[in-house]
PDB file of N, CA and C in Angstrom:
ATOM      1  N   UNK A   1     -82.377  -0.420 -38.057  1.00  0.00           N
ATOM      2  CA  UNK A   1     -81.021  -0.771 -38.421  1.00  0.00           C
ATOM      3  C   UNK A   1     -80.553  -1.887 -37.479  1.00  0.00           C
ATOM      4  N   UNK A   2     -79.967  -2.703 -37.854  1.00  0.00           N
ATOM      5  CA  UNK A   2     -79.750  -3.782 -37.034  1.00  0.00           C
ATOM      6  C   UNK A   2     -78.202  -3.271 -36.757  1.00  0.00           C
ATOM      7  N   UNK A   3     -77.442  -4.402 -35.730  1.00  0.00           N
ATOM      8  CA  UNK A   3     -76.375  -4.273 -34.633  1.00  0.00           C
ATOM      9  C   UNK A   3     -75.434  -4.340 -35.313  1.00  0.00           C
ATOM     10  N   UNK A   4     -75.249  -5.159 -36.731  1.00  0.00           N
ATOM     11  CA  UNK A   4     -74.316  -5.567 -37.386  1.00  0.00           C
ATOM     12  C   UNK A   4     -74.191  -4.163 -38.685  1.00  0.00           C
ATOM     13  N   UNK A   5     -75.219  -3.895 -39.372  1.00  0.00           N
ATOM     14  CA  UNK A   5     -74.897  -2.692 -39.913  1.00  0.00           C
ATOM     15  C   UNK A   5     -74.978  -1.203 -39.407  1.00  0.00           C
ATOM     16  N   UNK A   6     -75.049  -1.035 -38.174  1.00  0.00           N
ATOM     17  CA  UNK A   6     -74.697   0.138 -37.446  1.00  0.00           C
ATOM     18  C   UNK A   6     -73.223  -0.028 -36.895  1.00  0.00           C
ATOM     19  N   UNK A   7     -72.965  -0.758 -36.575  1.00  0.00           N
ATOM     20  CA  UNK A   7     -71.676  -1.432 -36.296  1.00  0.00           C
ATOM     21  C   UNK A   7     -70.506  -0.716 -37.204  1.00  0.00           C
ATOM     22  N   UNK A   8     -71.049  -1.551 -38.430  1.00  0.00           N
ATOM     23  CA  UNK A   8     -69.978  -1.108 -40.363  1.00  0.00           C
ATOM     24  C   UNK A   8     -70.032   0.708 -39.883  1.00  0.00           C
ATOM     25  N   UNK A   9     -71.739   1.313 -39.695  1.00  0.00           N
ATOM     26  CA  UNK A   9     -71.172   2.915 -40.211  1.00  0.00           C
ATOM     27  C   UNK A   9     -70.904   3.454 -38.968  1.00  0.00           C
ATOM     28  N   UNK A  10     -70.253   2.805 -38.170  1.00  0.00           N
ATOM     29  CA  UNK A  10     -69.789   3.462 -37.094  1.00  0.00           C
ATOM     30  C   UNK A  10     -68.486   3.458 -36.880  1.00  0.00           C
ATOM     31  N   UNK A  11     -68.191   1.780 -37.779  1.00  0.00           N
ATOM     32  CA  UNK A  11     -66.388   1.883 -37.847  1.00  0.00           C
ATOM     33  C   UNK A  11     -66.161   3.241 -39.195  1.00  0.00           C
ATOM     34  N   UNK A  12     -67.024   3.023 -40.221  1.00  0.00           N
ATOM     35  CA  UNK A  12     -66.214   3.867 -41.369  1.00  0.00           C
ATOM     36  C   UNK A  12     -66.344   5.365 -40.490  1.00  0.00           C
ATOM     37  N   UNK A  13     -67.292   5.800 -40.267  1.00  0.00           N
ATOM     38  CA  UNK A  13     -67.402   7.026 -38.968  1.00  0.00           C
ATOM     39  C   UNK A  13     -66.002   7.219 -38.503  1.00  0.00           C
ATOM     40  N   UNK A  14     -65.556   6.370 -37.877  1.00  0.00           N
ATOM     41  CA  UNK A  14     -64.713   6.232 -36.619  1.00  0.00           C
ATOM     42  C   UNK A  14     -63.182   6.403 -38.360  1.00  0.00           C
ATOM     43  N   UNK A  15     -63.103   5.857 -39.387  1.00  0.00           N
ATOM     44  CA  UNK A  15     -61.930   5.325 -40.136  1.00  0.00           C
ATOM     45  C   UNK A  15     -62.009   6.844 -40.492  1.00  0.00           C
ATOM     46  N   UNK A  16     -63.330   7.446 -40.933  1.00  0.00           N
ATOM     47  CA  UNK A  16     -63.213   9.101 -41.785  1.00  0.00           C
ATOM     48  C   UNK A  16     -62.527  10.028 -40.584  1.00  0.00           C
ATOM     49  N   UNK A  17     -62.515   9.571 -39.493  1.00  0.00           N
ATOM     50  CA  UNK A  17     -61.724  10.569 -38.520  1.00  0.00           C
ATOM     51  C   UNK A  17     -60.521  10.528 -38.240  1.00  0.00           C
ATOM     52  N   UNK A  18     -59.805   9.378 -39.026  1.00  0.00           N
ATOM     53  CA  UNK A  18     -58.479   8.885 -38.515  1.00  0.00           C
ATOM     54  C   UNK A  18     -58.415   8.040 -37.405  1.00  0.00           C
ATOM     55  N   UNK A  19     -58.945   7.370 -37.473  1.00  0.00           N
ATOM     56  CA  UNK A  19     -59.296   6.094 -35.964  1.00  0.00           C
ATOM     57  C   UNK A  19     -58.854   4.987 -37.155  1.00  0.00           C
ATOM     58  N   UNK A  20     -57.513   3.967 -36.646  1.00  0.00           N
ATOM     59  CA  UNK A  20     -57.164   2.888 -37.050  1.00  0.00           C
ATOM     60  C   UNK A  20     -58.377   1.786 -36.818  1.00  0.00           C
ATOM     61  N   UNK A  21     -59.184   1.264 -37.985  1.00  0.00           N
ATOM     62  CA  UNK A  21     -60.091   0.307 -37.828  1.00  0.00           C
ATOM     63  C   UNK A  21     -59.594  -1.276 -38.124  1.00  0.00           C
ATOM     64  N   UNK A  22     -59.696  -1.921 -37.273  1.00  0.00           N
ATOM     65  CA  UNK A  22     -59.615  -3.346 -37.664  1.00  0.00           C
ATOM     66  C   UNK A  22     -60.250  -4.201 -37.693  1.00  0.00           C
ATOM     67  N   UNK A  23     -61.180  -4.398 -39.229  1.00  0.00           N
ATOM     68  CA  UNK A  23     -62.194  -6.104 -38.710  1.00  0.00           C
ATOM     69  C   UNK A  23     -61.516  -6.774 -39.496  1.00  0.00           C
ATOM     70  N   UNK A  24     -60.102  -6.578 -40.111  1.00  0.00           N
ATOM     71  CA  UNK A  24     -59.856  -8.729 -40.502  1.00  0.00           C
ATOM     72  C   UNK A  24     -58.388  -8.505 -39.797  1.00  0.00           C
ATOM     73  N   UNK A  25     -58.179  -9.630 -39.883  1.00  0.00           N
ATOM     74  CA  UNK A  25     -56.708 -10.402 -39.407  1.00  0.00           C
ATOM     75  C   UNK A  25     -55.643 -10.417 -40.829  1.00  0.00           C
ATOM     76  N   UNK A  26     -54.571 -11.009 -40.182  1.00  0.00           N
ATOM     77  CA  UNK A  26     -53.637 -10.763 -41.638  1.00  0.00           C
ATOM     78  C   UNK A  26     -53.572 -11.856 -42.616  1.00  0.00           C
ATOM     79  N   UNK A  27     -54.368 -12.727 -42.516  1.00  0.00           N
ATOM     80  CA  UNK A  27     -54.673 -13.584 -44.160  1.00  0.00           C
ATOM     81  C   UNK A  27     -56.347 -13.258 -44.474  1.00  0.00           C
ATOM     82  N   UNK A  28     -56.831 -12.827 -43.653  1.00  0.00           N
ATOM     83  CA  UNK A  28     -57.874 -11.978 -44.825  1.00  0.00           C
ATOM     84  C   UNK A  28     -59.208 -12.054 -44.021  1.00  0.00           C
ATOM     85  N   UNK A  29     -59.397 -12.974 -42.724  1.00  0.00           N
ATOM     86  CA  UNK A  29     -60.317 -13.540 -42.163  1.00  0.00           C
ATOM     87  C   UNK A  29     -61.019 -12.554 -41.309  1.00  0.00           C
ATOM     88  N   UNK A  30     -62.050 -12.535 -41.275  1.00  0.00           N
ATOM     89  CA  UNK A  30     -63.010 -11.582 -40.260  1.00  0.00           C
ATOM     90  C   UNK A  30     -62.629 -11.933 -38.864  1.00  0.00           C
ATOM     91  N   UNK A  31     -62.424 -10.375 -38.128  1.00  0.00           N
ATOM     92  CA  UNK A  31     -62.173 -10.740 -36.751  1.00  0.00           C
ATOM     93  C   UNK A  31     -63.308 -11.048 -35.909  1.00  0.00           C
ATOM     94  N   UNK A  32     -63.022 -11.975 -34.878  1.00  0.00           N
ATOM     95  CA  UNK A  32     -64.614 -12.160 -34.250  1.00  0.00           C
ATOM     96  C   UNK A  32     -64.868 -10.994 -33.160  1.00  0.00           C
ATOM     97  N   UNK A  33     -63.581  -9.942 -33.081  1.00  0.00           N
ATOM     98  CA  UNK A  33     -64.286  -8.935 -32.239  1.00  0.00           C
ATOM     99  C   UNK A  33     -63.359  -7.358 -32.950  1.00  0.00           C
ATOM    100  N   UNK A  34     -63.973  -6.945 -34.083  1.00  0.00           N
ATOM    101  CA  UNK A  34     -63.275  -5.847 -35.028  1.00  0.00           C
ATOM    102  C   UNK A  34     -63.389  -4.818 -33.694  1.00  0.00           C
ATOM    103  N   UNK A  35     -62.155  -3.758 -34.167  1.00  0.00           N
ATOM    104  CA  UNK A  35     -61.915  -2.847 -33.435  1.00  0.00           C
ATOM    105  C   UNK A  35     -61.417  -1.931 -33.725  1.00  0.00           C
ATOM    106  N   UNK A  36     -61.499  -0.644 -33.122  1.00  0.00           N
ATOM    107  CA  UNK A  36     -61.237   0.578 -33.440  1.00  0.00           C
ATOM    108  C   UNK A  36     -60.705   1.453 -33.027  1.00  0.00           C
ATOM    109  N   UNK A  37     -58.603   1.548 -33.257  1.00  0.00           N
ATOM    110  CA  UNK A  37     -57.945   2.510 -32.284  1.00  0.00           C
ATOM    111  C   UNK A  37     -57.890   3.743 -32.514  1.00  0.00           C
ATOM    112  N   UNK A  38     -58.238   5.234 -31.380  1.00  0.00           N
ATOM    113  CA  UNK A  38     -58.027   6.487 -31.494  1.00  0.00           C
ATOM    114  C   UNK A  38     -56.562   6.599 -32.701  1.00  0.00           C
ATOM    115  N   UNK A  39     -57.169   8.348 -32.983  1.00  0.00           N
ATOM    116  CA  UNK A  39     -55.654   8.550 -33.693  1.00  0.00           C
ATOM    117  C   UNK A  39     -54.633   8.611 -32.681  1.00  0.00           C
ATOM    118  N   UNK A  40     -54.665   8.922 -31.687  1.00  0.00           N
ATOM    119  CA  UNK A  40     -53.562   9.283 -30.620  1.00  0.00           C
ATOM    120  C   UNK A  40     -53.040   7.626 -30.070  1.00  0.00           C
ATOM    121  N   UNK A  41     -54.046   7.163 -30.260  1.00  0.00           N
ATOM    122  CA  UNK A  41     -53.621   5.096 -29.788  1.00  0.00           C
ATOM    123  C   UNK A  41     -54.544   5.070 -28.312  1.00  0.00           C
ATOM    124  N   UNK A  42     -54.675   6.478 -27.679  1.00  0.00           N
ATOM    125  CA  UNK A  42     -54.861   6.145 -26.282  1.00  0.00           C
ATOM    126  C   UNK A  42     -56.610   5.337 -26.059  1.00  0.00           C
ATOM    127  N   UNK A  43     -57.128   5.590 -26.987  1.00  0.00           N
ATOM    128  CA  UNK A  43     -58.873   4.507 -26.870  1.00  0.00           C
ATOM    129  C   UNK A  43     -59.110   3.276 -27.461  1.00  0.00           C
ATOM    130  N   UNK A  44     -59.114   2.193 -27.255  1.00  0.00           N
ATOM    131  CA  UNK A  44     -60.037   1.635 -28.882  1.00  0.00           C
ATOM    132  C   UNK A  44     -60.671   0.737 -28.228  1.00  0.00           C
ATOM    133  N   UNK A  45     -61.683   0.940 -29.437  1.00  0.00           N
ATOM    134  CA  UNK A  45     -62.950   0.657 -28.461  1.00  0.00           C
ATOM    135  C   UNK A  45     -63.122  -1.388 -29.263  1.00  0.00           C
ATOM    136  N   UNK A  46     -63.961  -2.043 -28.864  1.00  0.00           N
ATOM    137  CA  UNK A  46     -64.085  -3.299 -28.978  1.00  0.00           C
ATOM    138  C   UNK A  46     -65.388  -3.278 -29.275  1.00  0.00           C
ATOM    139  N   UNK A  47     -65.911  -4.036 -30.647  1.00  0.00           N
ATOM    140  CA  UNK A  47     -67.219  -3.977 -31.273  1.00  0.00           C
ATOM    141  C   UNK A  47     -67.670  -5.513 -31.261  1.00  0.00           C
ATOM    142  N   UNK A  48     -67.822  -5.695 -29.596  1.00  0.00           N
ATOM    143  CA  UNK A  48     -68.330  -7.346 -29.343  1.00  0.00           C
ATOM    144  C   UNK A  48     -69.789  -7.921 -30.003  1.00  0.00           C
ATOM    145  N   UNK A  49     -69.925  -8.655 -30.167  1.00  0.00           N
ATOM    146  CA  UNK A  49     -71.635  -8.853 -30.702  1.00  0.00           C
ATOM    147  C   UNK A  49     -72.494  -7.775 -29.691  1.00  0.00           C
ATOM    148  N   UNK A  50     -73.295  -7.038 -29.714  1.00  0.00           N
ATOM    149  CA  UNK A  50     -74.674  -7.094 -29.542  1.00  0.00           C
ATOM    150  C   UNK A  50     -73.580  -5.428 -28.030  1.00  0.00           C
ATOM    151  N   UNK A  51     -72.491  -5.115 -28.036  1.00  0.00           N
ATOM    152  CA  UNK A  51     -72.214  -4.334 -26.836  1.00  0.00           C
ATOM    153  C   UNK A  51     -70.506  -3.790 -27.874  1.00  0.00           C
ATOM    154  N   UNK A  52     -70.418  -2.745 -26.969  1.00  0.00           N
ATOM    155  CA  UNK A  52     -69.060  -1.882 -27.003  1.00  0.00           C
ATOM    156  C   UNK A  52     -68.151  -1.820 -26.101  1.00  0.00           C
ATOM    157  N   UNK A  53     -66.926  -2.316 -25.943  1.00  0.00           N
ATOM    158  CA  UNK A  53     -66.336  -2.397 -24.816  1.00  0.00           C
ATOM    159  C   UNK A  53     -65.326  -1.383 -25.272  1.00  0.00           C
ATOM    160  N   UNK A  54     -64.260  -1.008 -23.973  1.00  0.00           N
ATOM    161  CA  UNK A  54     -63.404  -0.113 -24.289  1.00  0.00           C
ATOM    162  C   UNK A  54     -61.923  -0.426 -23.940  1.00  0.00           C
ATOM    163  N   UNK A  55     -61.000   0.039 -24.154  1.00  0.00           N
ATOM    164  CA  UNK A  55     -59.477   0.079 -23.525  1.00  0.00           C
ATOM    165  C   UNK A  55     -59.038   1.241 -23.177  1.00  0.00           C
ATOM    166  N   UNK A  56     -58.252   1.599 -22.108  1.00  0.00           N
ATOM    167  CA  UNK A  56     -57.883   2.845 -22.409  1.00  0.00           C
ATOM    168  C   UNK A  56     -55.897   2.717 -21.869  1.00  0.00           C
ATOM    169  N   UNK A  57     -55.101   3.460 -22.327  1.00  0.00           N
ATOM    170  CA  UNK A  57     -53.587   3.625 -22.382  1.00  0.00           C
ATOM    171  C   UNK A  57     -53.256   2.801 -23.256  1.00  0.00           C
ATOM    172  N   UNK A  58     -51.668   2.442 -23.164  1.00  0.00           N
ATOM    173  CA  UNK A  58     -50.846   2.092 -24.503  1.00  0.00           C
ATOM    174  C   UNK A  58     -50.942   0.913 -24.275  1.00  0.00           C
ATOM    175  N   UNK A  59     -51.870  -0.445 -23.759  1.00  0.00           N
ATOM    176  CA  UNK A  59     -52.009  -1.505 -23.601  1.00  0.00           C
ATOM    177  C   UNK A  59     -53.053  -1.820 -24.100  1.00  0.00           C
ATOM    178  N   UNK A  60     -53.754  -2.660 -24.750  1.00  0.00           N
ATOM    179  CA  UNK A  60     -55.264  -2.685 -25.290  1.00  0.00           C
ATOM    180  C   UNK A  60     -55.467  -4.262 -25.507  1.00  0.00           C
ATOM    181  N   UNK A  61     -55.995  -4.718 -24.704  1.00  0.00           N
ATOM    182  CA  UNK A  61     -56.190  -5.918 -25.007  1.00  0.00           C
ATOM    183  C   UNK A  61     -58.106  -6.215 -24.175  1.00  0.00           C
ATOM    184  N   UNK A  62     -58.494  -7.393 -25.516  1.00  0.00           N
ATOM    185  CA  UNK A  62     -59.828  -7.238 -25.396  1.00  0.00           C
ATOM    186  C   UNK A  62     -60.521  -8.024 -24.125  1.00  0.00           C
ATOM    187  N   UNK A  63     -59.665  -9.188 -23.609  1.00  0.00           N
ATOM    188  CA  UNK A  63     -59.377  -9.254 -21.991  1.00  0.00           C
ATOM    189  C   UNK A  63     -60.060  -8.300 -21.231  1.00  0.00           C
ATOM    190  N   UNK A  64     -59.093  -7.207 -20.967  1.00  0.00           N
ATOM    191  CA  UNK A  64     -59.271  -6.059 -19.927  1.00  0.00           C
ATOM    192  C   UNK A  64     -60.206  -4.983 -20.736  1.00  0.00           C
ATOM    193  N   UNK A  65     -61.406  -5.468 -21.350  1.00  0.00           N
ATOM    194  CA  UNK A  65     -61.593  -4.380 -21.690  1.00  0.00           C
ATOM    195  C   UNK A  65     -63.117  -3.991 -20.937  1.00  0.00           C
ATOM    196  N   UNK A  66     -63.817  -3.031 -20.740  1.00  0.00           N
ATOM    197  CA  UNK A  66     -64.715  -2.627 -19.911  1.00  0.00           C
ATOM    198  C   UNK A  66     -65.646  -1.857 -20.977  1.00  0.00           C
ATOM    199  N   UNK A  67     -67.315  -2.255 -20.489  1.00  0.00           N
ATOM    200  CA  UNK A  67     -68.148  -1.962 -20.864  1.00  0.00           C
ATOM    201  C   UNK A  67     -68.655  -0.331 -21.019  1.00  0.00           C
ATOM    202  N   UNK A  68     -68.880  -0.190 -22.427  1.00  0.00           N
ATOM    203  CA  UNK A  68     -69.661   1.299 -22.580  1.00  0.00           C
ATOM    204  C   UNK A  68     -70.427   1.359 -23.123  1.00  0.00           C
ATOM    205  N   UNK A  69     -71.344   2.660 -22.506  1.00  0.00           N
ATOM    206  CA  UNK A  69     -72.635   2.193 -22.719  1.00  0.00           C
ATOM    207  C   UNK A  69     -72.971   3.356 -23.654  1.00  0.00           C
ATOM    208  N   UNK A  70     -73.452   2.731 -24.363  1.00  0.00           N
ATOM    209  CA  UNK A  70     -74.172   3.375 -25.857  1.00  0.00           C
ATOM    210  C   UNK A  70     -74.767   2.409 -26.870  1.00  0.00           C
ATOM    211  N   UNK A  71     -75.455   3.060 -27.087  1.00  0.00           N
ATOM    212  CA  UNK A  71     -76.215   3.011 -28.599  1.00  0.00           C
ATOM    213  C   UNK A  71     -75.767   2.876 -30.252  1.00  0.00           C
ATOM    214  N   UNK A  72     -75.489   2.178 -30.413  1.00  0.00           N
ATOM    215  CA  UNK A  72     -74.555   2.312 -32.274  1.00  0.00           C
ATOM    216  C   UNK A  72     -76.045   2.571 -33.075  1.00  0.00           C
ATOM    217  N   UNK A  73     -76.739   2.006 -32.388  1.00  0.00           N
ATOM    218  CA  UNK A  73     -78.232   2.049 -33.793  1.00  0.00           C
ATOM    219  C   UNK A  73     -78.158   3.454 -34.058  1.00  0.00           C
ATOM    220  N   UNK A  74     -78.210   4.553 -33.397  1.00  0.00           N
ATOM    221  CA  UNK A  74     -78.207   5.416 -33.587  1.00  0.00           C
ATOM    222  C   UNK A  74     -77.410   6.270 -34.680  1.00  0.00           C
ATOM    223  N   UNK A  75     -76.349   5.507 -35.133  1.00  0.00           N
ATOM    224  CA  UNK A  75     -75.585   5.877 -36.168  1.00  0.00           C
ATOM    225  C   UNK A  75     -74.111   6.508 -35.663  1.00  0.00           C
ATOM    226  N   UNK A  76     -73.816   6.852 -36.587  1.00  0.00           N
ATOM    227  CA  UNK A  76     -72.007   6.790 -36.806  1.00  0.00           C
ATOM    228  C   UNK A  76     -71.709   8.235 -35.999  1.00  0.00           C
ATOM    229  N   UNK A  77     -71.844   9.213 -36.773  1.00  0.00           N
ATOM    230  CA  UNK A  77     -71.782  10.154 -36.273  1.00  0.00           C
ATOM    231  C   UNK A  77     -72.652  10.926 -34.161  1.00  0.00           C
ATOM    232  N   UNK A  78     -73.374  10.510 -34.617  1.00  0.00           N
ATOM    233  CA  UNK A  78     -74.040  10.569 -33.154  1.00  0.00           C
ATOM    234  C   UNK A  78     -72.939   9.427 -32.118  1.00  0.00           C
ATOM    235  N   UNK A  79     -73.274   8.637 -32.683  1.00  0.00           N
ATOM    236  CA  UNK A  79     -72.015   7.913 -31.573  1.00  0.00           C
ATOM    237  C   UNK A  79     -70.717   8.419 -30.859  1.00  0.00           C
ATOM    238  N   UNK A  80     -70.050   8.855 -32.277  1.00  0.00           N
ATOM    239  CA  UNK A  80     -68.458   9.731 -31.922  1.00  0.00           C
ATOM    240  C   UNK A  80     -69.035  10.765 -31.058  1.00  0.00           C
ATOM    241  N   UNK A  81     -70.056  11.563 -30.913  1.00  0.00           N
ATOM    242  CA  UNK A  81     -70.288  12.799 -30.180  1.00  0.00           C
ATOM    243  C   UNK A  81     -70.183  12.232 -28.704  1.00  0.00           C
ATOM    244  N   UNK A  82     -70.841  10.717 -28.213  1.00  0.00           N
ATOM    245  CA  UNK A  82     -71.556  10.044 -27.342  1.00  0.00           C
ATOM    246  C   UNK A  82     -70.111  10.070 -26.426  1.00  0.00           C
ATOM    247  N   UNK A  83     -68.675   9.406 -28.074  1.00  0.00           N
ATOM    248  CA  UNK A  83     -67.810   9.076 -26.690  1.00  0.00           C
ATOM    249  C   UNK A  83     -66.759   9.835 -26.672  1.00  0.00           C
ATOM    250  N   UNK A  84     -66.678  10.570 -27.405  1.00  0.00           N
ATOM    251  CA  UNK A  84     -66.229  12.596 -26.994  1.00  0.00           C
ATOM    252  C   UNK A  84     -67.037  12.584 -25.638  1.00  0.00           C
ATOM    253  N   UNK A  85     -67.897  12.929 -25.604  1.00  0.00           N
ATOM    254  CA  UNK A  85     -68.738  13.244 -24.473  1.00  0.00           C
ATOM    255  C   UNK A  85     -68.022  12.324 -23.204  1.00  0.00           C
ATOM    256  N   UNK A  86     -67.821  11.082 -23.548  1.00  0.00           N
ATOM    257  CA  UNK A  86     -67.649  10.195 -22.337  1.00  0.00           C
ATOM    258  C   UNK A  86     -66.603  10.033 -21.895  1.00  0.00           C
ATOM    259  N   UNK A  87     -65.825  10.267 -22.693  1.00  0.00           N
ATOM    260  CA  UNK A  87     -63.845  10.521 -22.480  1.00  0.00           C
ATOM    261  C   UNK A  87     -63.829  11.679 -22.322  1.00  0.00           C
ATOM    262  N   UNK A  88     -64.343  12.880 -22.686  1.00  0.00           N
ATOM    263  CA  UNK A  88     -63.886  14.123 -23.018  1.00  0.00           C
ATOM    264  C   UNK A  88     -62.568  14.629 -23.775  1.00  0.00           C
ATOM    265  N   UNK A  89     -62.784  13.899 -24.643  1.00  0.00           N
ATOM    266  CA  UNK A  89     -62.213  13.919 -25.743  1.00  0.00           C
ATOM    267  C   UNK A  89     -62.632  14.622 -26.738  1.00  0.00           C
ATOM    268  N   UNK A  90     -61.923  15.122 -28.218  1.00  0.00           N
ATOM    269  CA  UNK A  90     -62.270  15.183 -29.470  1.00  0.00           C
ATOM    270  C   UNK A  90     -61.485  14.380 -30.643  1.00  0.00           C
ATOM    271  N   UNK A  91     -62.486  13.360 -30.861  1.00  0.00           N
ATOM    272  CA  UNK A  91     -62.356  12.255 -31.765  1.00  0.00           C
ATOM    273  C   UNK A  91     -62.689  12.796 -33.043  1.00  0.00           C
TER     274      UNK A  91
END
């Protein structure tokens, strides 16, 4: 599976849980870094080419955002477990 379609079933993953997903902008255009906010607002994570970065509190900007480390090839579901696990959270 390549970076770009593990990517897609990791956002719809992340959209079937109630996680606000965003890959376009508001006239219709692909974002060059789609992203994905918790239901609560407090995570969202940043789906940079080829890595996953993160935010965390009511500020989120892709600036400040910091590297996490995981695997998307692995798929959608395995992932959410990865960053439950890493926040200790339930996403």
């Amino acid at each position: 599976m390549t970076y770009a379609q593990a990517r897609e079933q990791v956002l719809a993953c992340l959209a079937s849980r109630g996680w606000k997903v965003a890959t376009r902008d508001q006239n219709g255009r692909a974002l060059k870094v789609p992203h994905a906010t918790s239901p609560d607002g407090w995570l969202r994570l940043w789906f940079k080419p080829q890595a996953v970065h993160f935010t965390e509190g009511n500020q989120h900007s892709a600036q400040h955002a910091r590297s996490l480390w995981v695997d998307i090839r692995h798929g959608g579901p395995t992932v959410v477990d990865q960053i439950n696990r890493a926040f200790k959270r339930s996403y």
